[in-house]
C-alpha atoms as a PDB file:
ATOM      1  CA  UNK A   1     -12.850 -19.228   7.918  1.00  0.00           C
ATOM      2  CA  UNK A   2      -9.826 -19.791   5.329  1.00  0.00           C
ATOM      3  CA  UNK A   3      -7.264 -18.000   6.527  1.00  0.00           C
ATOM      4  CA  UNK A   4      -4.075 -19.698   4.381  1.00  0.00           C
ATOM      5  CA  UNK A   5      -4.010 -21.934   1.485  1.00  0.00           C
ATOM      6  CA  UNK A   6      -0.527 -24.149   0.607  1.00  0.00           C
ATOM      7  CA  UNK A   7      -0.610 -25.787  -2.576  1.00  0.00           C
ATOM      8  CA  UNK A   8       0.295 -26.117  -6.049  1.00  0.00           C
ATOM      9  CA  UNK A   9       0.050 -23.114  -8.291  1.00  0.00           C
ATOM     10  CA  UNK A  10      -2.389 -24.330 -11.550  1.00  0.00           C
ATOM     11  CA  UNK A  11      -2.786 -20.903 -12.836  1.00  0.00           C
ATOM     12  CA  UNK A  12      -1.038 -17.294 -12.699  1.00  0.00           C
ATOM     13  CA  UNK A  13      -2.501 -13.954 -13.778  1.00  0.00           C
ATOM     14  CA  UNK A  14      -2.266 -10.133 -12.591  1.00  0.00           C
ATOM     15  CA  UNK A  15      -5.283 -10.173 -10.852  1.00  0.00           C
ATOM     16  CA  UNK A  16      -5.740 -13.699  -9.680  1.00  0.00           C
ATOM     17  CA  UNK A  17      -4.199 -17.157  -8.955  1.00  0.00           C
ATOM     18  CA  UNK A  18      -5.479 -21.018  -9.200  1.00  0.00           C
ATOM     19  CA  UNK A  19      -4.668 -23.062  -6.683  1.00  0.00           C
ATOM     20  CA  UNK A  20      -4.462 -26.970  -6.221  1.00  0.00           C
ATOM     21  CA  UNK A  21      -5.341 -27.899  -2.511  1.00  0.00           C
ATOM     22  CA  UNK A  22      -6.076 -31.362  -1.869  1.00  0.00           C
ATOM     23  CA  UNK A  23      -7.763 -31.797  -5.016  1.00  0.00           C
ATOM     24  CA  UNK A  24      -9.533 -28.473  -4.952  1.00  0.00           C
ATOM     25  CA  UNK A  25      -8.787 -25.662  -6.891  1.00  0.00           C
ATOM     26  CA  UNK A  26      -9.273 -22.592  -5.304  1.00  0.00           C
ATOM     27  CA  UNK A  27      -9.850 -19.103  -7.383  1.00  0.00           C
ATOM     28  CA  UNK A  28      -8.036 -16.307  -5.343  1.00  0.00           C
ATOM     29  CA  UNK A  29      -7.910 -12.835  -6.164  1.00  0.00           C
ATOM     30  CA  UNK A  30      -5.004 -10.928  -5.570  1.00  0.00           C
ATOM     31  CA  UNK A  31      -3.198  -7.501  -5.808  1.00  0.00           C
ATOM     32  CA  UNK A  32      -0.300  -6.559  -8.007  1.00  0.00           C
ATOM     33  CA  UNK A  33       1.936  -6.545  -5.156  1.00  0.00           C
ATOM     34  CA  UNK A  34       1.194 -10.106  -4.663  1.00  0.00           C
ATOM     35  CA  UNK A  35       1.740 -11.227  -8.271  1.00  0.00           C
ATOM     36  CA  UNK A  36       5.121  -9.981  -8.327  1.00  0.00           C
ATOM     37  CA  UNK A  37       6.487 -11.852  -5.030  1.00  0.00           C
ATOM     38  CA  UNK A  38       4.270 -15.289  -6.017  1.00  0.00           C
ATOM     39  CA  UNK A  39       7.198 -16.453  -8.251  1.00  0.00           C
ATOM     40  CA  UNK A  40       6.875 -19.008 -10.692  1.00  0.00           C
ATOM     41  CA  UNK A  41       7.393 -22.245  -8.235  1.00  0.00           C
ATOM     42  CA  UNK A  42       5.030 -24.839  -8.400  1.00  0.00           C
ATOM     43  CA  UNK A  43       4.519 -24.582  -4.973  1.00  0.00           C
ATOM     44  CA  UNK A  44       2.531 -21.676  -3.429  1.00  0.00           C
ATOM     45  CA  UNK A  45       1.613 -20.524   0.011  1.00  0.00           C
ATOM     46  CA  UNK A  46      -0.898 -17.356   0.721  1.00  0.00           C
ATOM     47  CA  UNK A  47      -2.152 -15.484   3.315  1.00  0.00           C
ATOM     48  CA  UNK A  48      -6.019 -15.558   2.475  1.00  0.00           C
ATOM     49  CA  UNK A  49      -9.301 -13.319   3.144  1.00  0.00           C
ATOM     50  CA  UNK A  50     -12.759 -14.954   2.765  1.00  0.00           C
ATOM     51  CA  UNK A  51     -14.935 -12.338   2.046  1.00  0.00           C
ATOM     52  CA  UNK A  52     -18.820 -13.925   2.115  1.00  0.00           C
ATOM     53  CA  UNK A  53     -21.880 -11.615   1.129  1.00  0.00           C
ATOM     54  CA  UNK A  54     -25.247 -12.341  -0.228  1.00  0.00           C
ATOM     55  CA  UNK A  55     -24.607 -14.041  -3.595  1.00  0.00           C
ATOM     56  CA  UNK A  56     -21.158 -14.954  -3.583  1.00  0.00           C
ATOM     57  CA  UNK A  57     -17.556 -16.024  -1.266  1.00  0.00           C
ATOM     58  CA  UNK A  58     -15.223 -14.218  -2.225  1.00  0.00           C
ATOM     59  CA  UNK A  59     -11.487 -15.441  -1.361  1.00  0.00           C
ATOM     60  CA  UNK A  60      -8.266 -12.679  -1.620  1.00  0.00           C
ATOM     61  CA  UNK A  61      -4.748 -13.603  -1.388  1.00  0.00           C
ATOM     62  CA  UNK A  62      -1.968 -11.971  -0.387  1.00  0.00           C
ATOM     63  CA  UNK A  63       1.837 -12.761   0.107  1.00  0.00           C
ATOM     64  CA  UNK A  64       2.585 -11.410   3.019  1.00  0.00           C
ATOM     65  CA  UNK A  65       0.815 -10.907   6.249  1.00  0.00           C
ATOM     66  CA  UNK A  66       0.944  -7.231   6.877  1.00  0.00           C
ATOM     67  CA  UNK A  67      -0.547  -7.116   3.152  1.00  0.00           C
ATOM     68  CA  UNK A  68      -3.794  -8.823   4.422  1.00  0.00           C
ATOM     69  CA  UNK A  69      -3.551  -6.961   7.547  1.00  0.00           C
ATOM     70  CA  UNK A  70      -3.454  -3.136   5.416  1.00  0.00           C
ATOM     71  CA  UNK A  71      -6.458  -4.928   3.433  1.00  0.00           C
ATOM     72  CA  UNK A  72      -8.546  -5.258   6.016  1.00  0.00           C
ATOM     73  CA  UNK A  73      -8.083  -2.354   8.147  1.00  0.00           C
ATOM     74  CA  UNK A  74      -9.371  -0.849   4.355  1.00  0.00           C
ATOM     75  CA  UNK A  75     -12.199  -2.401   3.989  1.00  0.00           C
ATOM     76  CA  UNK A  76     -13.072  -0.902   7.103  1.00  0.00           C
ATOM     77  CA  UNK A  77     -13.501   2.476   5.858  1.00  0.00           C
ATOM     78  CA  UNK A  78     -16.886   3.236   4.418  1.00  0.00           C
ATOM     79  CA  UNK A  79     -16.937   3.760   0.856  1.00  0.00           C
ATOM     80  CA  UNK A  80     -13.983   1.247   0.240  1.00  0.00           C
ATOM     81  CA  UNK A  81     -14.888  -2.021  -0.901  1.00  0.00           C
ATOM     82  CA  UNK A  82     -13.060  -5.109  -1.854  1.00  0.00           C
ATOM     83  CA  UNK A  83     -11.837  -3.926  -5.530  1.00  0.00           C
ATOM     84  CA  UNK A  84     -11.070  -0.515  -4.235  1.00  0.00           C
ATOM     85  CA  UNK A  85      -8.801  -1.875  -1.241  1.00  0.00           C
ATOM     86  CA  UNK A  86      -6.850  -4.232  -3.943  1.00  0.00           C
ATOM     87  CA  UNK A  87      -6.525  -1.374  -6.557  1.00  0.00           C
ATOM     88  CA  UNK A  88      -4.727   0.467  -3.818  1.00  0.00           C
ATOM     89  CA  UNK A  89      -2.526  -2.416  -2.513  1.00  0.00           C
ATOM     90  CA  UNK A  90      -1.681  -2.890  -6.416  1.00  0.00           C
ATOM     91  CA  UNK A  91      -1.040   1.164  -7.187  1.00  0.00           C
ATOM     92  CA  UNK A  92       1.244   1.096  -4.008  1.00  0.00           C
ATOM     93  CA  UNK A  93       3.124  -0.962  -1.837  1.00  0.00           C
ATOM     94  CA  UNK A  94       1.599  -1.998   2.099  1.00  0.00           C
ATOM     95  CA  UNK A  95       4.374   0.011   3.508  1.00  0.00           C
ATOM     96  CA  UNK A  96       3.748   2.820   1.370  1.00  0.00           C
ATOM     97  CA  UNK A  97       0.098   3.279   2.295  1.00  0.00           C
ATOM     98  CA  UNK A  98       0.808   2.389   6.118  1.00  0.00           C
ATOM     99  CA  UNK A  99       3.437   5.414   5.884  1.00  0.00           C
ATOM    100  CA  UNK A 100       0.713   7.579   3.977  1.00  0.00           C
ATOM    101  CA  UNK A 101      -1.716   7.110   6.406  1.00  0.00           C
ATOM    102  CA  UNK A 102       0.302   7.542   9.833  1.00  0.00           C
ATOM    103  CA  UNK A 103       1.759  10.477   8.240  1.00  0.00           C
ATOM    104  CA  UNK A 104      -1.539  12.049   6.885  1.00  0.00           C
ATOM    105  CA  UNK A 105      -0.312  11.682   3.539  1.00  0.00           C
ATOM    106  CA  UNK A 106      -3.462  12.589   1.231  1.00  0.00           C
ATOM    107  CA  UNK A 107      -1.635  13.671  -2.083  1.00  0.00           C
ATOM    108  CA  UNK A 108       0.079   9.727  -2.130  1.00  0.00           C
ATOM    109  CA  UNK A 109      -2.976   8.156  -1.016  1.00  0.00           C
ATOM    110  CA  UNK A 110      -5.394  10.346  -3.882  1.00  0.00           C
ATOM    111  CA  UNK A 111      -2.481   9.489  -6.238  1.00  0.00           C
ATOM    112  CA  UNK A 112      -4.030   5.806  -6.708  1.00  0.00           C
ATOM    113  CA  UNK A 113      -6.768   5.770  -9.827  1.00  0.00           C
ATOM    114  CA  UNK A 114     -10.331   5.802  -8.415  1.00  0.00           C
ATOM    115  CA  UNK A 115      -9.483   7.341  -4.960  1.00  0.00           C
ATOM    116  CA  UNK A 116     -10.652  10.977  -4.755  1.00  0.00           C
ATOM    117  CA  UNK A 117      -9.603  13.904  -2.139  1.00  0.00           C
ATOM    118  CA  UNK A 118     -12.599  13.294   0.382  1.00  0.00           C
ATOM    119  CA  UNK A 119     -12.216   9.194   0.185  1.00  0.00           C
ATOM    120  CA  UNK A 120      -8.479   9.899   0.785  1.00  0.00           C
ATOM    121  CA  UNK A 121      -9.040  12.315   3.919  1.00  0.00           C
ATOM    122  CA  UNK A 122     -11.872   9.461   4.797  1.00  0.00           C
ATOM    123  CA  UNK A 123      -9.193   6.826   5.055  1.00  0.00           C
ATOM    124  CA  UNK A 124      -6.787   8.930   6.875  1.00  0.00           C
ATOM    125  CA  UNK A 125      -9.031   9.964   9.228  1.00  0.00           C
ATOM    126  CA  UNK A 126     -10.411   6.367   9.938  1.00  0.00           C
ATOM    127  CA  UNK A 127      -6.948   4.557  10.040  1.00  0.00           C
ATOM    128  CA  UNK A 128      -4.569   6.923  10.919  1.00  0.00           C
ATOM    129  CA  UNK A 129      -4.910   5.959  15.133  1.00  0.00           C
ATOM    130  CA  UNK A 130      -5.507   2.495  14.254  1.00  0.00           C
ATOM    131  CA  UNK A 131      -2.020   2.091  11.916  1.00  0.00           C
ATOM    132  CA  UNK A 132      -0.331   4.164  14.986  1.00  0.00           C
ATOM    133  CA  UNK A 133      -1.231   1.412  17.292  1.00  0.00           C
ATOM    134  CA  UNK A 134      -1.550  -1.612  15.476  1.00  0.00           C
ATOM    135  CA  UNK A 135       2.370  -1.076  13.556  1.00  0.00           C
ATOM    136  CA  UNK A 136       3.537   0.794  17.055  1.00  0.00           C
ATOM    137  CA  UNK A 137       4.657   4.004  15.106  1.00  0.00           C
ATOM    138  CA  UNK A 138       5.546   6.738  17.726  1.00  0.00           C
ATOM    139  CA  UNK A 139       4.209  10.184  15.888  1.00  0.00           C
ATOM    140  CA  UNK A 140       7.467  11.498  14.627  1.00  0.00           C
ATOM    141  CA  UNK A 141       8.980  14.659  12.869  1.00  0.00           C
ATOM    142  CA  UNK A 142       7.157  13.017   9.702  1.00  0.00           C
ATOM    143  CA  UNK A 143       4.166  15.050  10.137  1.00  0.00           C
ATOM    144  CA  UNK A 144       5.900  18.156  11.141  1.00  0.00           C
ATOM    145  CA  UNK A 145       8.313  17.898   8.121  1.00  0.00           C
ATOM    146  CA  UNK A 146       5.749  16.734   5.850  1.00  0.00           C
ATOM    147  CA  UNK A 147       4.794  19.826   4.690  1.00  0.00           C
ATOM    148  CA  UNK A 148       8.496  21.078   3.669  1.00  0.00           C
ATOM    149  CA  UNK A 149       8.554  16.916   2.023  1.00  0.00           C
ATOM    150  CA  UNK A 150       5.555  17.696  -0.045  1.00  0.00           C
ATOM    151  CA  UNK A 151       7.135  21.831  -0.912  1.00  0.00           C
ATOM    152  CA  UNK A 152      10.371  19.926  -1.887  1.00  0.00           C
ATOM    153  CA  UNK A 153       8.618  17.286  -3.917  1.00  0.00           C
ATOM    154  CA  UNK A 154       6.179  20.181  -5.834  1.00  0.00           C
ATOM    155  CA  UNK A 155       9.445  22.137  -6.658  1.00  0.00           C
ATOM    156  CA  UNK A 156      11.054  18.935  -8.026  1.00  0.00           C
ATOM    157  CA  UNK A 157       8.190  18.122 -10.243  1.00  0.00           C
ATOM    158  CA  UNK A 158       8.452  21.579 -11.530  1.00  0.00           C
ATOM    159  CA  UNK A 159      11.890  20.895 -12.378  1.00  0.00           C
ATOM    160  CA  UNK A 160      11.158  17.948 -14.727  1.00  0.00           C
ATOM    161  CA  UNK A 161      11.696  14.853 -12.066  1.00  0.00           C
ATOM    162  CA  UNK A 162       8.825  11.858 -11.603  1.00  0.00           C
ATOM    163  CA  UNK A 163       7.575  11.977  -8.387  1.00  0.00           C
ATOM    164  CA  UNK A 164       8.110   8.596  -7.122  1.00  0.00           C
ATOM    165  CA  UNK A 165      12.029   8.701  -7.525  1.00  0.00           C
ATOM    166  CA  UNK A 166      12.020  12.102  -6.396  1.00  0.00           C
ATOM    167  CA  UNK A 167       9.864  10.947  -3.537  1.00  0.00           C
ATOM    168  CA  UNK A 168      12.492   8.056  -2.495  1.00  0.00           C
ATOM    169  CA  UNK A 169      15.462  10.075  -2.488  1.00  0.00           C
ATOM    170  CA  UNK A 170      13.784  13.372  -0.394  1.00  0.00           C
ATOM    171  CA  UNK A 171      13.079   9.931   1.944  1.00  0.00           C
ATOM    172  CA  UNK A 172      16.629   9.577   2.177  1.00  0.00           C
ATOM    173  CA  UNK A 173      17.661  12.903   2.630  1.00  0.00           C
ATOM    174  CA  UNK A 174      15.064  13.540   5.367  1.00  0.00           C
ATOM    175  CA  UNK A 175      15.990  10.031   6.826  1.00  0.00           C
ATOM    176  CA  UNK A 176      19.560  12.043   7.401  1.00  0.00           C
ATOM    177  CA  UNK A 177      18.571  14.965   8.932  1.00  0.00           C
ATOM    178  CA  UNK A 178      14.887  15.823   9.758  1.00  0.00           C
ATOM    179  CA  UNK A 179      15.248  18.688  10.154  1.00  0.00           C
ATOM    180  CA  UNK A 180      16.074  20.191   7.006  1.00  0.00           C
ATOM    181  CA  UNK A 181      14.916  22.939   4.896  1.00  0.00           C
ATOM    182  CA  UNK A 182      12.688  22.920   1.723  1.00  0.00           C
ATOM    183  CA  UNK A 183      15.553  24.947   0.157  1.00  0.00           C
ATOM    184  CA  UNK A 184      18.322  21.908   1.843  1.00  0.00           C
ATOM    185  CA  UNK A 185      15.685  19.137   0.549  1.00  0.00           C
ATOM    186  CA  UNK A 186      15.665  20.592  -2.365  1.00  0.00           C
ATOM    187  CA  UNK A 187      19.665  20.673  -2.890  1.00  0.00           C
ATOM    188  CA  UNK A 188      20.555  17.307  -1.300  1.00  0.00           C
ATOM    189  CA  UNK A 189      17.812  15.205  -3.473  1.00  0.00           C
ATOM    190  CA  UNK A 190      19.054  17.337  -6.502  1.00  0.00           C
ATOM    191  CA  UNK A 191      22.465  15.833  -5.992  1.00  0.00           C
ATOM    192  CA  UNK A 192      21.201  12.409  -5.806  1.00  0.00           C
ATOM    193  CA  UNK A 193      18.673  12.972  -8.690  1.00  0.00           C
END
């Protein structure tokens, strides 16, 4: 029904925004993701999900499209509601849980708070053809390689390194040359650790 509001920003927060329409102020939730690319201009434009049940409409906002897209492909996975689908767009960025999911990706997915290993594997398994399709990813190496990824990560962990860093910079080194090694993963993030 609403599916973009442009107005004036009346009100900023972490987990929601106020704004001015025509007169009307509209409450809309949105992620963490979101608050950090709203800004501080007075003027405001999101990309919006009305969400209507029983006893209350319910309106999300998010900056980008693909956001709103990666929220709503989540709420179609049982067991993950509204809160649940903007804690995970807040833990991690769309991209990140699009890549997650077309790579099969449970340990980054089960790394957001409140998301367990079977609701992880649930989302995988419900999403993984649709994010294949609907963001045209071919299945590459990825899945092959992830294993060796998530061996190189472990062993980099051991060694004292946070995993997201470490994560970004395996990226990089398997963005190179796919076909790598744990041992070779392991020795080319090390040098850019």
């Amino acid at each position: 029904m609403i599916t973009h509001l442009r107005g004036k920003l009346v009100e900023k927060n972490p987990t929601y925004v106020v704004i001015e329409c025509a007169g009307v102020g509209y409450f809309v939730n949105i992620s963490l993701n979101t608050f950090a690319k709203v800004g501080d201009s007075e003027s405001i434009s999101l990309f919006t999900h009305l969400q209507v049940k029983e006893d209350s409409h319910t309106l999300f906002g998010f900056a980008e499209r693909s956001e709103r897209e990666i929220f709503r492909l989540l709420l179609s996975v049982s067991g993950i509601g509204s809160s649940t689908a903007r804690t995970m767009l807040s833990s991690l960025e769309p991209a990140q849980i699009r890549d997650a999911i077309a790579n099969g990706d449970v340990a980054t997915i089960q790394s957001i708070k409140g998301i367990g290993a079977k609701t992880a594997q649930r989302v995988i398994l419900d999403l993984r053809d649709k994010i294949l399709k609907v963001y045209d990813i071919g299945e590459v190496s990825a899945a092959a390689n992830n294993t060796n990824k998530e061996e190189a990560l472990s062993a980099l962990e051991v060694l004292g390194f946070v995993r997201r860093p470490a994560e970004k910079v395996v990226d990089k080194v398997l963005a190179q040359d796919p076909s790598l090694s744990v041992e070779n993963i392991i020795k080319l993030a090390l040098k850019n650790l």
